[in-house]
Each structure stands twice: as C-alpha cells, then as structure tokens.
PDB file of N, CA and C in Angstrom:
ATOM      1  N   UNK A   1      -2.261 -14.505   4.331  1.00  0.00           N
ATOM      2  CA  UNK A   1      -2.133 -13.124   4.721  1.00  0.00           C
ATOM      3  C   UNK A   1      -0.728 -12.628   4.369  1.00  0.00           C
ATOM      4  N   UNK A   2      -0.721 -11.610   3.476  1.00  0.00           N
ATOM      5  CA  UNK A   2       0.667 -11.259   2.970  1.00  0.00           C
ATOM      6  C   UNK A   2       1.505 -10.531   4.278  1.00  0.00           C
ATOM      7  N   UNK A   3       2.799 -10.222   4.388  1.00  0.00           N
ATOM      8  CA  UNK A   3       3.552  -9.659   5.577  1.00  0.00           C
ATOM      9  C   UNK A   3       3.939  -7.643   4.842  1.00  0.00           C
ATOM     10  N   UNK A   4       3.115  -7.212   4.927  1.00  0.00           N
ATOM     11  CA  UNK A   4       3.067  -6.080   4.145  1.00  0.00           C
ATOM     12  C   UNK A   4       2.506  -5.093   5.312  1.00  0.00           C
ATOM     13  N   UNK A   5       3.267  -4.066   5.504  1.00  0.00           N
ATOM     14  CA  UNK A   5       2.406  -2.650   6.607  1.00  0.00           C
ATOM     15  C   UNK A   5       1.261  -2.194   5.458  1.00  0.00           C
ATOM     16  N   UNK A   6       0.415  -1.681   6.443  1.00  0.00           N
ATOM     17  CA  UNK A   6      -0.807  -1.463   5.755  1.00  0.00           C
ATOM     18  C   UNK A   6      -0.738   0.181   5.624  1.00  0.00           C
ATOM     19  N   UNK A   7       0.461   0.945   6.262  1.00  0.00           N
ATOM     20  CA  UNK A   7       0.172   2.465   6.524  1.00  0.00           C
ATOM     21  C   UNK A   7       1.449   2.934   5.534  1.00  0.00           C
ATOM     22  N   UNK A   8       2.400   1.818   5.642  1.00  0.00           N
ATOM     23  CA  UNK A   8       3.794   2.496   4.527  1.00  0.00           C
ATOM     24  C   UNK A   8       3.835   1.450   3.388  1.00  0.00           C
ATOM     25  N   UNK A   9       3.592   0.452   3.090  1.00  0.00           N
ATOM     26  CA  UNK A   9       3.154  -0.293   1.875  1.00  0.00           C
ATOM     27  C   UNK A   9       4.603  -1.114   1.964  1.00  0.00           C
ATOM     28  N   UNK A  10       5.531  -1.584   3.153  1.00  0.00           N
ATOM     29  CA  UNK A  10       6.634  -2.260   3.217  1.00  0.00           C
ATOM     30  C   UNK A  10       6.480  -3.835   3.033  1.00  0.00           C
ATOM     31  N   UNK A  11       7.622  -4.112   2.192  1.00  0.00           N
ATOM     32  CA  UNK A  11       7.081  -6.042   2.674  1.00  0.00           C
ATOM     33  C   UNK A  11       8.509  -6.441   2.292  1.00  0.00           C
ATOM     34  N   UNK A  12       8.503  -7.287   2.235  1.00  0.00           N
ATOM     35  CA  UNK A  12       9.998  -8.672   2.364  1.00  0.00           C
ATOM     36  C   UNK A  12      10.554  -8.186   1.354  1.00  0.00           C
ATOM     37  N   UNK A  13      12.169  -8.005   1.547  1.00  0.00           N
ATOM     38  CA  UNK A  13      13.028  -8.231   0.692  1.00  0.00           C
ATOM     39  C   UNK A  13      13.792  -9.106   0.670  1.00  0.00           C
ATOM     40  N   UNK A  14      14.707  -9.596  -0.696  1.00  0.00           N
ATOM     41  CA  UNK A  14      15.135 -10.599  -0.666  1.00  0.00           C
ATOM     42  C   UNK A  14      16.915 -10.342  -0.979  1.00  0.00           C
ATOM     43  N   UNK A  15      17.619 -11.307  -0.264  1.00  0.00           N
ATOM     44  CA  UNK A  15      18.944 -10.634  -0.118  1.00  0.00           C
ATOM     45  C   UNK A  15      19.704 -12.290  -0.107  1.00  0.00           C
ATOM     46  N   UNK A  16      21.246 -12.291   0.257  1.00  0.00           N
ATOM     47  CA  UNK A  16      21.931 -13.528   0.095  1.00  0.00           C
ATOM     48  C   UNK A  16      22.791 -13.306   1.654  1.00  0.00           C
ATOM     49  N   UNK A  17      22.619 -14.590   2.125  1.00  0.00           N
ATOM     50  CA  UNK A  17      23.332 -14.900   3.098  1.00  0.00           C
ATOM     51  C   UNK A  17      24.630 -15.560   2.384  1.00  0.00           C
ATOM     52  N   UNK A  18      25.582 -14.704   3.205  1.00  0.00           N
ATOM     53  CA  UNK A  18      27.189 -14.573   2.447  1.00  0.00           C
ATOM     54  C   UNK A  18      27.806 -15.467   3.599  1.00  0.00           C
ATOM     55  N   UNK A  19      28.352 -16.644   3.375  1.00  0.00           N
ATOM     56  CA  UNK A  19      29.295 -17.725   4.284  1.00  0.00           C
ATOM     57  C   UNK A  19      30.934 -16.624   4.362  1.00  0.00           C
ATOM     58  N   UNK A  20      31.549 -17.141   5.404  1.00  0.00           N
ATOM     59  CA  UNK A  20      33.290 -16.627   5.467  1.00  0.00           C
ATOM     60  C   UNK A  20      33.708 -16.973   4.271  1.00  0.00           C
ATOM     61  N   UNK A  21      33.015 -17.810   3.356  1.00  0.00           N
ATOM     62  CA  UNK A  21      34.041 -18.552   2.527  1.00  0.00           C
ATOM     63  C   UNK A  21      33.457 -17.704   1.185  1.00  0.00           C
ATOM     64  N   UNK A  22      32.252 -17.030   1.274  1.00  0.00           N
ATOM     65  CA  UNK A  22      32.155 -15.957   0.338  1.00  0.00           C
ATOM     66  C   UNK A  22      30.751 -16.667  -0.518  1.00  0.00           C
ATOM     67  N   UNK A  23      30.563 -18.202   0.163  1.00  0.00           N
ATOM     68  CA  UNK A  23      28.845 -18.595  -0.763  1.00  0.00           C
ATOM     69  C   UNK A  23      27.972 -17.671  -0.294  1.00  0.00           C
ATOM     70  N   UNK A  24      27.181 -17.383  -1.434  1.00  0.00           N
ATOM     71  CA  UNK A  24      25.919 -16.909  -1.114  1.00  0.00           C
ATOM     72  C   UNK A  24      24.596 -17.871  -1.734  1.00  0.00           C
ATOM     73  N   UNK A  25      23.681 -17.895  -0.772  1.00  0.00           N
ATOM     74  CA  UNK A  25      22.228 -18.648  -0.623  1.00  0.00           C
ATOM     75  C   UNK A  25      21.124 -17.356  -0.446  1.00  0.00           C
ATOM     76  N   UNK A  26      20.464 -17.458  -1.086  1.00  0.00           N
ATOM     77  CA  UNK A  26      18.726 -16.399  -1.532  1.00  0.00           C
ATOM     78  C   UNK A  26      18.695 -16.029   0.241  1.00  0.00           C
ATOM     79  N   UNK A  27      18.329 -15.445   0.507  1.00  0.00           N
ATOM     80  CA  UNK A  27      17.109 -15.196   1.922  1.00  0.00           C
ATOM     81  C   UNK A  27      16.417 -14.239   1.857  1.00  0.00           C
ATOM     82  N   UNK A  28      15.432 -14.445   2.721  1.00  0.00           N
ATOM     83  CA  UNK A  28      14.351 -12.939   2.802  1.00  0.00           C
ATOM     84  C   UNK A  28      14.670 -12.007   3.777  1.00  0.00           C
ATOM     85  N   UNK A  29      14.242 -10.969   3.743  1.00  0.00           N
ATOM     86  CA  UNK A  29      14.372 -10.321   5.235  1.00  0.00           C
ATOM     87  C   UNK A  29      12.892  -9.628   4.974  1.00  0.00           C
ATOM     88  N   UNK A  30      12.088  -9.952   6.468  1.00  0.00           N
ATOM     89  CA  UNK A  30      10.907  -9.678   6.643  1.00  0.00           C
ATOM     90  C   UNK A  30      10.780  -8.355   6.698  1.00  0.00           C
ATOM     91  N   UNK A  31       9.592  -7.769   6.990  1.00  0.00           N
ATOM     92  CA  UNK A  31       9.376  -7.114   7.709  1.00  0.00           C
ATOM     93  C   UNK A  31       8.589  -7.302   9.272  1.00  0.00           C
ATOM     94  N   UNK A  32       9.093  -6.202  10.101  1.00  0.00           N
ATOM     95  CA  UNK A  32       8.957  -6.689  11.275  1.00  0.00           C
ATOM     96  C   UNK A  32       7.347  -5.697  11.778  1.00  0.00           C
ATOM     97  N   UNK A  33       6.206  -6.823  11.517  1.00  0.00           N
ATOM     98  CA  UNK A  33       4.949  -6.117  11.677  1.00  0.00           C
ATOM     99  C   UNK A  33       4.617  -6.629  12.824  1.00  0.00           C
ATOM    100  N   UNK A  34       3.725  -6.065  13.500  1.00  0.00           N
ATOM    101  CA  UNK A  34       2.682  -5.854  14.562  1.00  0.00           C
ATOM    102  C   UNK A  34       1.001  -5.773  14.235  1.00  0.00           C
ATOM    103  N   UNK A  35       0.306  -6.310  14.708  1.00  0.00           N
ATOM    104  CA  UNK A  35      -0.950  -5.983  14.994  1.00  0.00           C
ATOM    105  C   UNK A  35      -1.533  -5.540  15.788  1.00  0.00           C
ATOM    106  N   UNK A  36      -2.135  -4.264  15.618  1.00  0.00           N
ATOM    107  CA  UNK A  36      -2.207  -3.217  16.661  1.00  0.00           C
ATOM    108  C   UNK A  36      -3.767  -2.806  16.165  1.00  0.00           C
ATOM    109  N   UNK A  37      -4.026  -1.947  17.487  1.00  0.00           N
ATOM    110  CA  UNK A  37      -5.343  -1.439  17.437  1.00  0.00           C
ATOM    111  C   UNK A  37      -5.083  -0.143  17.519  1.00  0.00           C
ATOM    112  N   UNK A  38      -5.947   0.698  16.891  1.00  0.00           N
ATOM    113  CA  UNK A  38      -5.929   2.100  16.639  1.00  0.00           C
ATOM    114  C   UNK A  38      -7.457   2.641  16.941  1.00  0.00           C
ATOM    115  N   UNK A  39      -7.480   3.808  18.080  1.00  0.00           N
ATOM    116  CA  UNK A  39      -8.357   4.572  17.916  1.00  0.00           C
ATOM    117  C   UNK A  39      -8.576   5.969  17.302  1.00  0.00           C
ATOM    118  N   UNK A  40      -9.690   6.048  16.308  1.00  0.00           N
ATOM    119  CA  UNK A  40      -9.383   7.555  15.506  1.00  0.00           C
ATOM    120  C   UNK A  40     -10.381   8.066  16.173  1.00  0.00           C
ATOM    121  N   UNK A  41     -10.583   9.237  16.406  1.00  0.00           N
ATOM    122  CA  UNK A  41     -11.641   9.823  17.525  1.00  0.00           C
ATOM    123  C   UNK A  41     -12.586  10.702  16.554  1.00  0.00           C
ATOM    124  N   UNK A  42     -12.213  11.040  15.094  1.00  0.00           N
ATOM    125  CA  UNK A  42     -12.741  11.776  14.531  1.00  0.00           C
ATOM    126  C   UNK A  42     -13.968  11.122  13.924  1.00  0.00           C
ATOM    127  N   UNK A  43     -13.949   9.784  13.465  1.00  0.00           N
ATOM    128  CA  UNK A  43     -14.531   9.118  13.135  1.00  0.00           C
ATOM    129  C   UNK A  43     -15.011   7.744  14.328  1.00  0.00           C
ATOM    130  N   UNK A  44     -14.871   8.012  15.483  1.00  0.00           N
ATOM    131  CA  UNK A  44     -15.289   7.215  16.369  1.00  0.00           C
ATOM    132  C   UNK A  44     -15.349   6.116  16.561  1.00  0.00           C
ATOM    133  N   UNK A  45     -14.102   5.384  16.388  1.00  0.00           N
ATOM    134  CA  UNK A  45     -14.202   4.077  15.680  1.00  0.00           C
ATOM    135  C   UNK A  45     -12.721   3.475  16.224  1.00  0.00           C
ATOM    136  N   UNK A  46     -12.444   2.125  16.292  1.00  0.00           N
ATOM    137  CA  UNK A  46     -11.115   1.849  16.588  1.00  0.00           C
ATOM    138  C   UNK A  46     -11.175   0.793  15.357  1.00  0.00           C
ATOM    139  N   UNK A  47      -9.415   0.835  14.702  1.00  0.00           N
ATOM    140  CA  UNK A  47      -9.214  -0.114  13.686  1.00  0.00           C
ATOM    141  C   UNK A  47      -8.255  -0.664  14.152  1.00  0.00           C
ATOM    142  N   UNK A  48      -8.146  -2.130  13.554  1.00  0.00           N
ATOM    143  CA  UNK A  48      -7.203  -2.691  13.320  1.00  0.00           C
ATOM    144  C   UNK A  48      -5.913  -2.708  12.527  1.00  0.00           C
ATOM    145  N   UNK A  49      -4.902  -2.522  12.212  1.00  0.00           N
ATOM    146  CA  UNK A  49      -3.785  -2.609  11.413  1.00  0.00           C
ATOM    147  C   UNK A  49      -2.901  -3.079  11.594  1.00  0.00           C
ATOM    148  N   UNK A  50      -2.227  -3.605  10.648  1.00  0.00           N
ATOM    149  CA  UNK A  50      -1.155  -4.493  10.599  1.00  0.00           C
ATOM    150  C   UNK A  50       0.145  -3.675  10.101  1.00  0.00           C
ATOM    151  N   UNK A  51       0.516  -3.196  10.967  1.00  0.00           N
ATOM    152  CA  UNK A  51       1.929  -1.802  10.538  1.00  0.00           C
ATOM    153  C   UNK A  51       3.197  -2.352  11.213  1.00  0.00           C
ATOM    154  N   UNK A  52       4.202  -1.782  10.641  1.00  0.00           N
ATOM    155  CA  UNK A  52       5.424  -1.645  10.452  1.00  0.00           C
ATOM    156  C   UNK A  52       6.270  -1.260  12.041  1.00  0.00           C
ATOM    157  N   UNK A  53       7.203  -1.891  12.486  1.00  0.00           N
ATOM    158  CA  UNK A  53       7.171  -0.701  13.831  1.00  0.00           C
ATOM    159  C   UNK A  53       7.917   0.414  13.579  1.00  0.00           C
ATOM    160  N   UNK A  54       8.275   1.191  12.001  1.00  0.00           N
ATOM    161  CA  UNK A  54       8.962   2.410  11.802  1.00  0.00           C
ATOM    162  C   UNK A  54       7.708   2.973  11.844  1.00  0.00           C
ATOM    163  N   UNK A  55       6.319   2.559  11.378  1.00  0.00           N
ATOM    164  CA  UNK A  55       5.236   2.908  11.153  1.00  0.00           C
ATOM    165  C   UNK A  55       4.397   3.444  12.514  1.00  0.00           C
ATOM    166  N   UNK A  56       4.644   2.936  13.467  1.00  0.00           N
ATOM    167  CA  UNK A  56       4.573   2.956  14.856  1.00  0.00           C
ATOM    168  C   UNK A  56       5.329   3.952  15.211  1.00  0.00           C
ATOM    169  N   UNK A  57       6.334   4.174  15.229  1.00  0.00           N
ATOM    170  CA  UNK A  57       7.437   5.645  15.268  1.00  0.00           C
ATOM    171  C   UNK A  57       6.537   6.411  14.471  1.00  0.00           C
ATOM    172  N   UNK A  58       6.287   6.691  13.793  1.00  0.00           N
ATOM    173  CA  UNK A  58       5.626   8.033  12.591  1.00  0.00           C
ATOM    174  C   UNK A  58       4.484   8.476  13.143  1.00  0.00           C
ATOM    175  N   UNK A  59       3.672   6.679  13.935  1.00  0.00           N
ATOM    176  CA  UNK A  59       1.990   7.449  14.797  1.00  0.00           C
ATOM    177  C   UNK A  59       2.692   8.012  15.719  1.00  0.00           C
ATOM    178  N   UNK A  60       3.549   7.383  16.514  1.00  0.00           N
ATOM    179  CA  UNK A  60       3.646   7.999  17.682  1.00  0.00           C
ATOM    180  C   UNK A  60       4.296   9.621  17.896  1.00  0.00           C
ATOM    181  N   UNK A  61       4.692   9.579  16.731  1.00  0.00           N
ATOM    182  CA  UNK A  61       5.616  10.894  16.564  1.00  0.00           C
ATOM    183  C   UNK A  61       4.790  12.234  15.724  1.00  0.00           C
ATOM    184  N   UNK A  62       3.631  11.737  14.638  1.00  0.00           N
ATOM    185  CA  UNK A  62       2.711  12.677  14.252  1.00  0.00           C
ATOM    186  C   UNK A  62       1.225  12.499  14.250  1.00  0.00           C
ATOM    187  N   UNK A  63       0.608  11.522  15.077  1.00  0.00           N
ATOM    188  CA  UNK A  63      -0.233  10.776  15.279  1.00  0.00           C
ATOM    189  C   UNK A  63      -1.001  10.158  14.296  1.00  0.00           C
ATOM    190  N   UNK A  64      -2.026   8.895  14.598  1.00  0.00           N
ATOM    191  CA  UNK A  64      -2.597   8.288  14.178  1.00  0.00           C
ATOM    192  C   UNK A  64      -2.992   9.121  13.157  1.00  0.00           C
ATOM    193  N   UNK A  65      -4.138  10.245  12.899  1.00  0.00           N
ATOM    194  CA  UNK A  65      -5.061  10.824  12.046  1.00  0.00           C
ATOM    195  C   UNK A  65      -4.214  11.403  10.853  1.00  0.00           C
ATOM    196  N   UNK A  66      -2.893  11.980  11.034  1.00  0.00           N
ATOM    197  CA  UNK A  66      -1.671  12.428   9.986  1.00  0.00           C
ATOM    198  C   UNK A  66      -1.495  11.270   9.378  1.00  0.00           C
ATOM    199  N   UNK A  67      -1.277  10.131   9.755  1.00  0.00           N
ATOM    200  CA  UNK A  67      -0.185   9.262   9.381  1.00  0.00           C
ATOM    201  C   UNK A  67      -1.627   8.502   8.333  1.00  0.00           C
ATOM    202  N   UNK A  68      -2.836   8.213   8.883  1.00  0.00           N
ATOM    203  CA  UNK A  68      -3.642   7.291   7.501  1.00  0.00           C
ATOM    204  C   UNK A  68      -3.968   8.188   6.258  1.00  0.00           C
ATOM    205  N   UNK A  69      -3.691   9.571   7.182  1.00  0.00           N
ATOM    206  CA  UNK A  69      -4.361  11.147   5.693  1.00  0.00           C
ATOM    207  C   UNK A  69      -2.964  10.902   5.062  1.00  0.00           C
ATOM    208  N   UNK A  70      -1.416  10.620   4.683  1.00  0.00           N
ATOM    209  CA  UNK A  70      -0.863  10.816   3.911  1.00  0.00           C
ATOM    210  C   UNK A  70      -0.776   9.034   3.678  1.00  0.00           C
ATOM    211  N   UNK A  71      -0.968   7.915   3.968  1.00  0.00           N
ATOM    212  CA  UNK A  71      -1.098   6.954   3.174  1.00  0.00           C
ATOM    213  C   UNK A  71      -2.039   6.779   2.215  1.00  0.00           C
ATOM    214  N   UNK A  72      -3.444   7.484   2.395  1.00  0.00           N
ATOM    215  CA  UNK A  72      -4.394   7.491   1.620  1.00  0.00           C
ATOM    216  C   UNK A  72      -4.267   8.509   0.293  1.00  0.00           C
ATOM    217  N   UNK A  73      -3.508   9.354   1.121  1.00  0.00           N
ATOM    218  CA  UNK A  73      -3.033  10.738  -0.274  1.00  0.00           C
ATOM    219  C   UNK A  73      -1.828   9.527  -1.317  1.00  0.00           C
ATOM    220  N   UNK A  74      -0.888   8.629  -0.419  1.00  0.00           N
ATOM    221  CA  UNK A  74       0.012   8.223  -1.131  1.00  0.00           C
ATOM    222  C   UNK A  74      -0.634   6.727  -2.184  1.00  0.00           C
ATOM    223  N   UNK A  75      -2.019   6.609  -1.752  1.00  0.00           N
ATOM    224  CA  UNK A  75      -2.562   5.473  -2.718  1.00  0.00           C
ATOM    225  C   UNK A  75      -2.649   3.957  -1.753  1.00  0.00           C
ATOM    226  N   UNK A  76      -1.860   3.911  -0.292  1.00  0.00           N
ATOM    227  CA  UNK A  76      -1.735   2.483   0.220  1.00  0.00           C
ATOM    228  C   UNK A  76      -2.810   1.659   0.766  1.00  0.00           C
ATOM    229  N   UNK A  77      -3.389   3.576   1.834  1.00  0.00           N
ATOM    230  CA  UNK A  77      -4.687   3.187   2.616  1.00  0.00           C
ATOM    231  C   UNK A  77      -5.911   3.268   1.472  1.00  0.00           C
ATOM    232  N   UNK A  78      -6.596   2.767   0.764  1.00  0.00           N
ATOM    233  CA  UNK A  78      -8.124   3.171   0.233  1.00  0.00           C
ATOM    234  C   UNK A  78      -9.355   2.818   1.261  1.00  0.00           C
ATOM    235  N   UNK A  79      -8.772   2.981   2.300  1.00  0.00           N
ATOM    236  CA  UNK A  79     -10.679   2.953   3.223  1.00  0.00           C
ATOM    237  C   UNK A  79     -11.260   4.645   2.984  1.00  0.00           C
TER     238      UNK A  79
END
C-alpha cells in the first residue's frame, strides 16, 4: 500500500539528514496520513480514504463534497 493522500495526491519526499559536522545521509520524510471515514450524503454512502491531515484541514474547512469535486476536476480522485 503506497503512503500517498488520496484527495491531494501527496507522498514521501526525500531529503538528507545533515550531522553538526555537516555529513549528509538520504532520508525520507513521510507523509503524515490517516484513515478516515467519510460520509457524502449526496450520494448516500460513507467512504473510506486515506488523506493527508492538511487534507483534513481543507474537509473541515470547505467540506467533504468541495474537496473530492476539485480532486476529481484535478485528475487524483477518478471514482
């Protein structure tokens, strides 16, 4: 199962952990997902998703039904 939001299309980047002494070594930095349940009322149905918690800020702030209509306009969501 890849670590990817399913509503903003985010996933791991990769960066260098820098020592005092100035080494740097590869690392990732995740993203920090959740699995959450979603009810859409228009379609009567509750889903599952695996989102982002900035993604979580955006439902909570323009709700659920905004937030899958512009991932699907942006190409991420195809249900």
């Amino acid at each position: 199962m890849s670590r990817v939001c399913e509503l903003t299309g985010k996933k791991a980047m990769v960066g260098n952990n820098v020592s005092h002494a100035m080494n740097k070594t590869k690392r990732k930095f995740n993203v920090n997902l959740m699995k959450k349940r979603f009810y859409i009322p228009e379609e009567d149905k509750w889903i599952t998703l695996k989102v982002s918690t900035s993604a979580l800020k955006n439902i909570n702030k323009k709700g659920i039904s905004a937030v899958i209509k512009e991932a699907r306009a942006n190409g991420i969501l195809n249900k």
